[in-house]
Protein backbone atom coordinates (compact mmCIF):
# COMPACT_ATOMS: atom_id res chain seq x y z
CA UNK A 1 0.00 0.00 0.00
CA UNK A 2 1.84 3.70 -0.72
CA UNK A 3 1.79 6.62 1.38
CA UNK A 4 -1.05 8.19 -0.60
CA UNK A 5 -3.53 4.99 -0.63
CA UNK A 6 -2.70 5.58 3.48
CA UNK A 7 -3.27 9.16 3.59
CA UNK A 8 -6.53 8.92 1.29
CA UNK A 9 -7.54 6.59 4.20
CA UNK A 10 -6.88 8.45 7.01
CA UNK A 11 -8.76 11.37 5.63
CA UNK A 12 -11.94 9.36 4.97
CA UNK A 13 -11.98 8.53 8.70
CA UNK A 14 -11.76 11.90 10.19
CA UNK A 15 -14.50 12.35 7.88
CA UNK A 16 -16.31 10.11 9.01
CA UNK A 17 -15.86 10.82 12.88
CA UNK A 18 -19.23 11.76 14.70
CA UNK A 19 -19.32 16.20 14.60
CA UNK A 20 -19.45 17.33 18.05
CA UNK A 21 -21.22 20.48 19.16
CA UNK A 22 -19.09 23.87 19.71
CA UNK A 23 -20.40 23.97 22.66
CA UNK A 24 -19.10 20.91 23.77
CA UNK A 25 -15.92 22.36 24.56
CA UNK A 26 -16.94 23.89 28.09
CA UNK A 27 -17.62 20.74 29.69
CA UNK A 28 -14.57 18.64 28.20
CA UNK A 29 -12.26 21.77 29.31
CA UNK A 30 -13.99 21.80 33.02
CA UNK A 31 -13.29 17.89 32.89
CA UNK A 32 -9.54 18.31 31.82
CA UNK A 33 -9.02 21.25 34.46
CA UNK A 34 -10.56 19.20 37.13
CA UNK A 35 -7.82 16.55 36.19
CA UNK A 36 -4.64 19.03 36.47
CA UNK A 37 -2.64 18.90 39.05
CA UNK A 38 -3.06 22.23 41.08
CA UNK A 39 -0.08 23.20 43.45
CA UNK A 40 -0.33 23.97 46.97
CA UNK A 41 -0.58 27.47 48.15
CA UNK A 42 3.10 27.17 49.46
CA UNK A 43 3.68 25.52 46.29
CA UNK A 44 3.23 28.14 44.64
CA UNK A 45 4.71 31.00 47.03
CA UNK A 46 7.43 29.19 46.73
CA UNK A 47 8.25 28.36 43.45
CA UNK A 48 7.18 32.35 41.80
CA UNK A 49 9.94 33.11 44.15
CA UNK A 50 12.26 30.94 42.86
CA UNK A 51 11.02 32.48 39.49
CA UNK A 52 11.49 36.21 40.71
CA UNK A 53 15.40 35.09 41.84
CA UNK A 54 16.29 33.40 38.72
CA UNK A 55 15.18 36.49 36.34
CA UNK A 56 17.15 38.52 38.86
CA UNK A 57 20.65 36.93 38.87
CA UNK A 58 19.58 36.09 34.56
CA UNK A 59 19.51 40.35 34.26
CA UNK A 60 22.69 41.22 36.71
CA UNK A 61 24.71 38.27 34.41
CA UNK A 62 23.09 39.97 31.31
CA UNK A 63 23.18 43.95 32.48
CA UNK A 64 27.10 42.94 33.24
CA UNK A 65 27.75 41.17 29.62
CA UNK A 66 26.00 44.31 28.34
CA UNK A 67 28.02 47.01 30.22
CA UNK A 68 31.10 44.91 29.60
CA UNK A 69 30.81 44.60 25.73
CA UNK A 70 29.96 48.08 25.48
CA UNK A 71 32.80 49.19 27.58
CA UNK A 72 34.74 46.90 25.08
CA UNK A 73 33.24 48.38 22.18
CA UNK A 74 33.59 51.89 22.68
CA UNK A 75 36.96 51.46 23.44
CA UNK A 76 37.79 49.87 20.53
CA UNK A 77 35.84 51.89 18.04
CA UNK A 78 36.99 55.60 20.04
CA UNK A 79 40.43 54.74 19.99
CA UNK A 80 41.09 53.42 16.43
């Protein structure tokens, strides 16, 4: 069987799948939300300040690149 005969197949099925209702969605999303795992309030207190700490130290090691290449630059570029 080649790629196509599969392909022509697979189409025909999805076409053939029962329609569901747009409205539909609301319940399956409730179900799916009521399924997620949902952190603790410590949890979470925790872990956005882990978040907050990381961006901090990311922009003093990025501010310092930044200063530092443009330090670098300028000196190159004014002086030759």
């Amino acid at each position: 069987m080649t790629s196509r005969a599969k392909k022509v197949k697979v189409v025909k099925s999805a076409a053939s799948a029962k329609k569901k209702s747009k409205l539909s969605f609301f319940p399956e999303a409730l179900e799916e939300l009521k399924k997620a795992y949902w952190p603790t309030w410590q949890e979470a207190l925790r872990l956005s300040f882990l978040v907050v700490i990381v961006c901090g130290v990311m922009g003093v090691i990025l501010g310092a690149l930044d200063y530092g290449f443009t330090k670098l630059l300028g000196g190159l570029l004014l002086s030759g």
